[in-house]
Every structure is written in structure tokens, then in C-alpha cells.
C-alpha atoms as a PDB file:
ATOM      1  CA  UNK A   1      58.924  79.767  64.300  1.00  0.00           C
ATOM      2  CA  UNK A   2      62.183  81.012  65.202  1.00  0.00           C
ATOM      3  CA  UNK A   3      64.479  83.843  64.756  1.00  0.00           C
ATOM      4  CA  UNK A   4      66.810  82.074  63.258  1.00  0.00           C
ATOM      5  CA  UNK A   5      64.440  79.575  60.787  1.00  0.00           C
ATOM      6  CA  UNK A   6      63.173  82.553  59.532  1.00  0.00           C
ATOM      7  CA  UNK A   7      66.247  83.818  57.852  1.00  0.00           C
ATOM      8  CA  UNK A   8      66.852  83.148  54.357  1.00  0.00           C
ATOM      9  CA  UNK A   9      70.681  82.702  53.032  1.00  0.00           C
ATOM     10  CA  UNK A  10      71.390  84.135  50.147  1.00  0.00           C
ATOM     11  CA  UNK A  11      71.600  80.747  48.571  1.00  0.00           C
ATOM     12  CA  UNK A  12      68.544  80.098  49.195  1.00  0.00           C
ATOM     13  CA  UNK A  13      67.434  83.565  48.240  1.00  0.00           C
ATOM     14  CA  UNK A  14      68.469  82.920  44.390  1.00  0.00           C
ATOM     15  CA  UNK A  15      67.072  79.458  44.369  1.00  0.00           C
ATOM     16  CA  UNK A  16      63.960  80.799  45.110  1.00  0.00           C
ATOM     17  CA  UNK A  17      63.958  83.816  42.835  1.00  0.00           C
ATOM     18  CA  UNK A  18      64.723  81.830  40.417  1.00  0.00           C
ATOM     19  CA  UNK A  19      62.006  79.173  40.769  1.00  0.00           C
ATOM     20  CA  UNK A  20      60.015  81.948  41.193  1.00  0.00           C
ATOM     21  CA  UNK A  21      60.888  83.809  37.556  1.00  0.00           C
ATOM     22  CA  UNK A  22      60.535  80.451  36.399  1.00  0.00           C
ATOM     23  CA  UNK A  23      56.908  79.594  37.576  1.00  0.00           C
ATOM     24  CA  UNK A  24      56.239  83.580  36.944  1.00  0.00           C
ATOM     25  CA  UNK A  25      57.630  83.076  33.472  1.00  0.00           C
ATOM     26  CA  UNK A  26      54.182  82.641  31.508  1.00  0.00           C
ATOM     27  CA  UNK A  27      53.089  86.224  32.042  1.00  0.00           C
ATOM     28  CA  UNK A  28      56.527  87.790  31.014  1.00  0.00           C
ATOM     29  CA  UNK A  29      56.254  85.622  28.291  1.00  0.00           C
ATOM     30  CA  UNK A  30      56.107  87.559  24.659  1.00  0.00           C
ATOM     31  CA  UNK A  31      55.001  86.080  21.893  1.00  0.00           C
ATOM     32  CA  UNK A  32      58.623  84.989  20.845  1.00  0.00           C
ATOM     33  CA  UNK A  33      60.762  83.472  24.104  1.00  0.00           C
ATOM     34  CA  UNK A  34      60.781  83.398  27.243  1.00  0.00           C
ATOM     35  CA  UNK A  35      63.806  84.626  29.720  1.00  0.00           C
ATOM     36  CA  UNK A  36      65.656  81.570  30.806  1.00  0.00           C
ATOM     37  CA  UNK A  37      66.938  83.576  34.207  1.00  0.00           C
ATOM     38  CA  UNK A  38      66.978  86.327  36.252  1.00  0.00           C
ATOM     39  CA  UNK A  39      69.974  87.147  34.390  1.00  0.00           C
ATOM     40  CA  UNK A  40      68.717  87.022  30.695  1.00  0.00           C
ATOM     41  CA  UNK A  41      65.087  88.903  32.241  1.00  0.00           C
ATOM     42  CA  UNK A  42      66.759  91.757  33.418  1.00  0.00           C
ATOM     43  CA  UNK A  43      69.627  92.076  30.812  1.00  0.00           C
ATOM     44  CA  UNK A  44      66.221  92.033  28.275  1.00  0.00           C
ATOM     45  CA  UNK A  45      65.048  95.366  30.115  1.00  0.00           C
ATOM     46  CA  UNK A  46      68.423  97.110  30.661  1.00  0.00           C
ATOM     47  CA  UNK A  47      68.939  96.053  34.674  1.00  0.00           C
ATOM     48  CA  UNK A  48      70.932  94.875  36.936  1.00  0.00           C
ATOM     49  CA  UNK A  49      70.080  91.834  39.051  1.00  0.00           C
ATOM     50  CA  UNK A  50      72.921  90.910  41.136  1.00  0.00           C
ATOM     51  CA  UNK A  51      73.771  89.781  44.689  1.00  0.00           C
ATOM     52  CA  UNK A  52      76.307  90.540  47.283  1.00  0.00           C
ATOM     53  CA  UNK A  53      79.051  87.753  47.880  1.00  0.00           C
ATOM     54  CA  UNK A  54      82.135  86.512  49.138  1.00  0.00           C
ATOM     55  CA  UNK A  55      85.223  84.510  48.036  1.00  0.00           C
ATOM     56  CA  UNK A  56      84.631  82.425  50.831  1.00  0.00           C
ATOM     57  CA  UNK A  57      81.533  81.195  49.848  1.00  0.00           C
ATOM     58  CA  UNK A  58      81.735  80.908  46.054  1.00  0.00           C
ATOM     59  CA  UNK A  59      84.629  78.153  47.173  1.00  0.00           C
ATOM     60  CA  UNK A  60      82.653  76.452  49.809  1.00  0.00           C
ATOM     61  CA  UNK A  61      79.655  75.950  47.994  1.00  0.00           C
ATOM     62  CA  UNK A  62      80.216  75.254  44.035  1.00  0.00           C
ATOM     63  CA  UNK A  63      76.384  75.060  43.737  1.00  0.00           C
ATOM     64  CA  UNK A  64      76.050  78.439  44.969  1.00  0.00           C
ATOM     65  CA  UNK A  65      78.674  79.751  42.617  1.00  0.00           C
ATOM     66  CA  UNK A  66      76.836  78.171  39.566  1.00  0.00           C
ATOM     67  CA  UNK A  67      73.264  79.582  40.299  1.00  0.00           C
ATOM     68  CA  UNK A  68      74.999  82.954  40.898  1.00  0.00           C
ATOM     69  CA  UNK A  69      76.790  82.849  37.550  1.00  0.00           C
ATOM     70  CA  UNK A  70      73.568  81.801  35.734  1.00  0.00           C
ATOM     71  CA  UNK A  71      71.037  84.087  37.882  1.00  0.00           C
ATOM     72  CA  UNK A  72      72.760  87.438  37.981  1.00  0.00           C
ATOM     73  CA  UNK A  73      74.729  90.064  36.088  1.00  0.00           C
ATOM     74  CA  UNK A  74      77.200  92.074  38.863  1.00  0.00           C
ATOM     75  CA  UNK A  75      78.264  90.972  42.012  1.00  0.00           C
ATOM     76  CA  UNK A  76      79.282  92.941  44.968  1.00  0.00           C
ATOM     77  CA  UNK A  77      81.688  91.986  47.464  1.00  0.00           C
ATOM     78  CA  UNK A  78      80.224  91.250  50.627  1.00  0.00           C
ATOM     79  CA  UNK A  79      83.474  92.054  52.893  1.00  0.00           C
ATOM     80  CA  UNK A  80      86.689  90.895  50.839  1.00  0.00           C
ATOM     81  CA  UNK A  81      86.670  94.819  49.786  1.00  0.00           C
ATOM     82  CA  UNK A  82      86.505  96.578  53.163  1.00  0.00           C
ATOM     83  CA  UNK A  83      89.828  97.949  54.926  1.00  0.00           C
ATOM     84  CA  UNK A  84      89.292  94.889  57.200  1.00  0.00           C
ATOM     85  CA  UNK A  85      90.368  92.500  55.029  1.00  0.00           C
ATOM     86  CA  UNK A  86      92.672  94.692  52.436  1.00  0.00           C
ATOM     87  CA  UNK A  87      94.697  95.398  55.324  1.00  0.00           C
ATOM     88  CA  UNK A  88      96.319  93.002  57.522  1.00  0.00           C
ATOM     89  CA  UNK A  89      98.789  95.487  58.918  1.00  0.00           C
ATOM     90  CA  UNK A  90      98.967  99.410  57.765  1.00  0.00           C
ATOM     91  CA  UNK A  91     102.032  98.591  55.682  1.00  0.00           C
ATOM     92  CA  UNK A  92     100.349  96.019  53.502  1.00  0.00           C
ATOM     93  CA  UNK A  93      97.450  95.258  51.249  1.00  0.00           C
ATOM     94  CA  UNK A  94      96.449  91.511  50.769  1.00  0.00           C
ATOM     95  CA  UNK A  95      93.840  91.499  47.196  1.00  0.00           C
ATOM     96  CA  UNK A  96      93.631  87.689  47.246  1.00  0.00           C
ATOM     97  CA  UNK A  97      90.263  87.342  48.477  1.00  0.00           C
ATOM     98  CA  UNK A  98      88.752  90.757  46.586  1.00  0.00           C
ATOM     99  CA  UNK A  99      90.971  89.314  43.390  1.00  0.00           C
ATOM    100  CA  UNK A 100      89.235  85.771  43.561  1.00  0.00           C
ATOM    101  CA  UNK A 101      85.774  87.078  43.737  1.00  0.00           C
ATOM    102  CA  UNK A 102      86.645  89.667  40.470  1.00  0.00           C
ATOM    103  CA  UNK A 103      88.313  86.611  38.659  1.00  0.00           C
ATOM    104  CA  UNK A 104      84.822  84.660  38.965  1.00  0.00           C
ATOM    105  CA  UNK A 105      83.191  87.866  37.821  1.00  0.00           C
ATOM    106  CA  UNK A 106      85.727  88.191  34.821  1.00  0.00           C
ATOM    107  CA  UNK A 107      85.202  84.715  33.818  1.00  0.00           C
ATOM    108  CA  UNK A 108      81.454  84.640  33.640  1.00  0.00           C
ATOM    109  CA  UNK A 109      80.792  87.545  32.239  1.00  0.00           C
ATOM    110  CA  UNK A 110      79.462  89.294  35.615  1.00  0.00           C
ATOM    111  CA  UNK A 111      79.903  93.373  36.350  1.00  0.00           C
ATOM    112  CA  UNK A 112      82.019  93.721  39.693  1.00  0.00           C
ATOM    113  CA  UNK A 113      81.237  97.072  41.727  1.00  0.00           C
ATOM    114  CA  UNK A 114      83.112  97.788  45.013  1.00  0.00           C
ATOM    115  CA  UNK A 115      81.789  99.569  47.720  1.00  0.00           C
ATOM    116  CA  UNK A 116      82.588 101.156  51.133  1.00  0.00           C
ATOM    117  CA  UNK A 117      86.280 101.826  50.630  1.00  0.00           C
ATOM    118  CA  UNK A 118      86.092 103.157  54.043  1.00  0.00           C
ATOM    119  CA  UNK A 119      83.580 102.047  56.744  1.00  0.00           C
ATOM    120  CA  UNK A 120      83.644 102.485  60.670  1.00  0.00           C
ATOM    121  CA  UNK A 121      82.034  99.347  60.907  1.00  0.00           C
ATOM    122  CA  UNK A 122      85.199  97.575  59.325  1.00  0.00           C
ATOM    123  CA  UNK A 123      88.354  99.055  60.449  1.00  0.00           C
ATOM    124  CA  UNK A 124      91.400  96.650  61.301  1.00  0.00           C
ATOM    125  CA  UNK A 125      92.507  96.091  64.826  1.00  0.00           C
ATOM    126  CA  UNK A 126      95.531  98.342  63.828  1.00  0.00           C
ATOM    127  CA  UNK A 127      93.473 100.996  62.876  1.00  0.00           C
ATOM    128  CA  UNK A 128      92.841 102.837  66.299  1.00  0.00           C
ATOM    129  CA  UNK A 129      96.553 102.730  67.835  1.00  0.00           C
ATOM    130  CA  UNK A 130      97.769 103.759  63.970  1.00  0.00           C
ATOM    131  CA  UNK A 131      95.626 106.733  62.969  1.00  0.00           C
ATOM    132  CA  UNK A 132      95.028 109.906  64.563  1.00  0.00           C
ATOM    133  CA  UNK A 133      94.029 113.144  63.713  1.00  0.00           C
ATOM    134  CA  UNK A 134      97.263 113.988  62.228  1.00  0.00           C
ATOM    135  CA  UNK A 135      97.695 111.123  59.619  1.00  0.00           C
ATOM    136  CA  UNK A 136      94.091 110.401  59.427  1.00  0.00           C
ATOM    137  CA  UNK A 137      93.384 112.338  55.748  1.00  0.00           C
ATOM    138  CA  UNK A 138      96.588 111.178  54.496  1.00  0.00           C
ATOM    139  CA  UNK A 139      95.914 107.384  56.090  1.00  0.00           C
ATOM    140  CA  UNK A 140      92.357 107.524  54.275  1.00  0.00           C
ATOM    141  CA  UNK A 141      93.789 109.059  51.048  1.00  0.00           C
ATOM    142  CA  UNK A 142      96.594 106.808  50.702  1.00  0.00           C
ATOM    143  CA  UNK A 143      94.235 103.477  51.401  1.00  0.00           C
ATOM    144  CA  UNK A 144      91.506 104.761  48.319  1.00  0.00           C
ATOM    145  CA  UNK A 145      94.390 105.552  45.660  1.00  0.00           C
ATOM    146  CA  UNK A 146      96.072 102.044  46.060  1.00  0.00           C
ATOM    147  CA  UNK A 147      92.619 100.015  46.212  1.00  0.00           C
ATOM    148  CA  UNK A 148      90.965 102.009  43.143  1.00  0.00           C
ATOM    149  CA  UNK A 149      94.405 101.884  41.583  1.00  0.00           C
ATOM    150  CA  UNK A 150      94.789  97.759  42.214  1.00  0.00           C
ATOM    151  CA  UNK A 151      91.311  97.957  40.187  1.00  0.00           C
ATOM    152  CA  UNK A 152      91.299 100.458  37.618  1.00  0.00           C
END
């Protein structure tokens, strides 16, 4: 088998949990119902199950977006959240993708939780020839307020 068969996409991650809470469902079984998802299974015991996403793929694959919606209670952004793609230059913030993915949250009842505000691995092309150690604090600073402030 190769490297590559033997990764699993997220997609096919959910499908398979939940066929799996499905086939599992017997022995979580009380003597009154039965979960009918991830969702409703670990809502019942005060979790979280959720998965990490993007705007990109909730759009190209409406199938995916559906089995998220039913199977889990928060999403995360996968990427649409990082300075990367907030920041196209250091003047300007661009929420469309971030905003998509907490519309789809909003709208079926999903918890959104951002992460990594700032991340080495995710800095724009901008960043290096913008930010030194002089503006650097006040660079960071500035990026947090307006992206917790956009979603406060």
C-alpha cells in the first residue's frame, strides 16, 4: 500500500465515524433511544465532537458540508483564520473566507472556535520585509484586536 492510499480525508473520516457510531450504536443503546449521530451522542454526554474545515471545501463538496452539519457540534477553521489568509497586504483584512465558514456554523447550529491568531508557519509573503523588531509587538497587537474584534 502506498503513502498516499493510506491517508484518510476528512470526508472520509466522518463517513466512517459515523457508520461506525451507527453499527456501534446497540451497546450505547439505553433502554429509551438511541443517538442518531455523533452529534446527538456527544451533545447526550456534554462533548464536543467537531472537525477542522475550510470554506473551500464546504463549497466544493455539498455532501461533505451536510455530514458535517449532521455529525458534529463546533468546527474549527482549518486555515481561513490564520494571518495568511486575513491578510492580503498589512493594510487590509479580507474575513470572507473565515465569515463563510462562521455563517455555516451560525446556520446549523455548530460552535465556531478560532485558533492560532498568530503562527510562524502562516505568515504572509509581506510579513518578513514589513515587520521588524521595532513594529513587531505593535504589528502582532494590532492584527489580534481587529480579528477578535471582527468576532466578538
Amino acid at each position: 500500500m502506498s503513502k498516499q492510499s493510506a491517508v484518510m480525508t476528512r470526508r472520509q473520516f466522518l463517513v466512517n465515524a459515523a457508520t461506525l457510531c451507527a453499527l456501534a450504536a446497540p451497546s450505547w443503546a439505553s433502554s429509551q433511544s438511541t443517538p442518531a449521530s455523533l452529534r446527538a451522542a456527544a451533545s447526550a454526554r456534554g462533548l464536543k465532537f467537531g472537525a477542522s474545515t475550510s470554506s473551500e471545501l464546504l463549497v466544493a463538496s455539498p455532501e461533505y458540508a451536510t455530514v458535517l452539519a449532521q455529525q458534529c457540534n463546533i468546527i474549527v477553521p482549518e486555515s481561513d483564520l490564520k494571518w495568511k489568509a486575513l491578510r492580503p497586504t498589512p493594510e487590509s483584512f479580507d474575513f470572507s473566507k473565515a465569515d463563510q465558514l462562521y455563517a455555516f456554523a451560525n446556520s446549523h447550529g455548530l460552535l465556531f472556535r478560532g485558533h492560532n491568531l498568530v503562527w510562524e508557519q502562516a505568515l504572509p509573503k509581506w510579513f518578513v520585509a514589513t515587520v521588524n523588531l521595532d513594529n513587531a509587538k505593535q504589528s502582532m497587537l494590532s492584527h489580534i484586536s481587529k480579528v477578535v474584534g471582527h468576532y466578538a
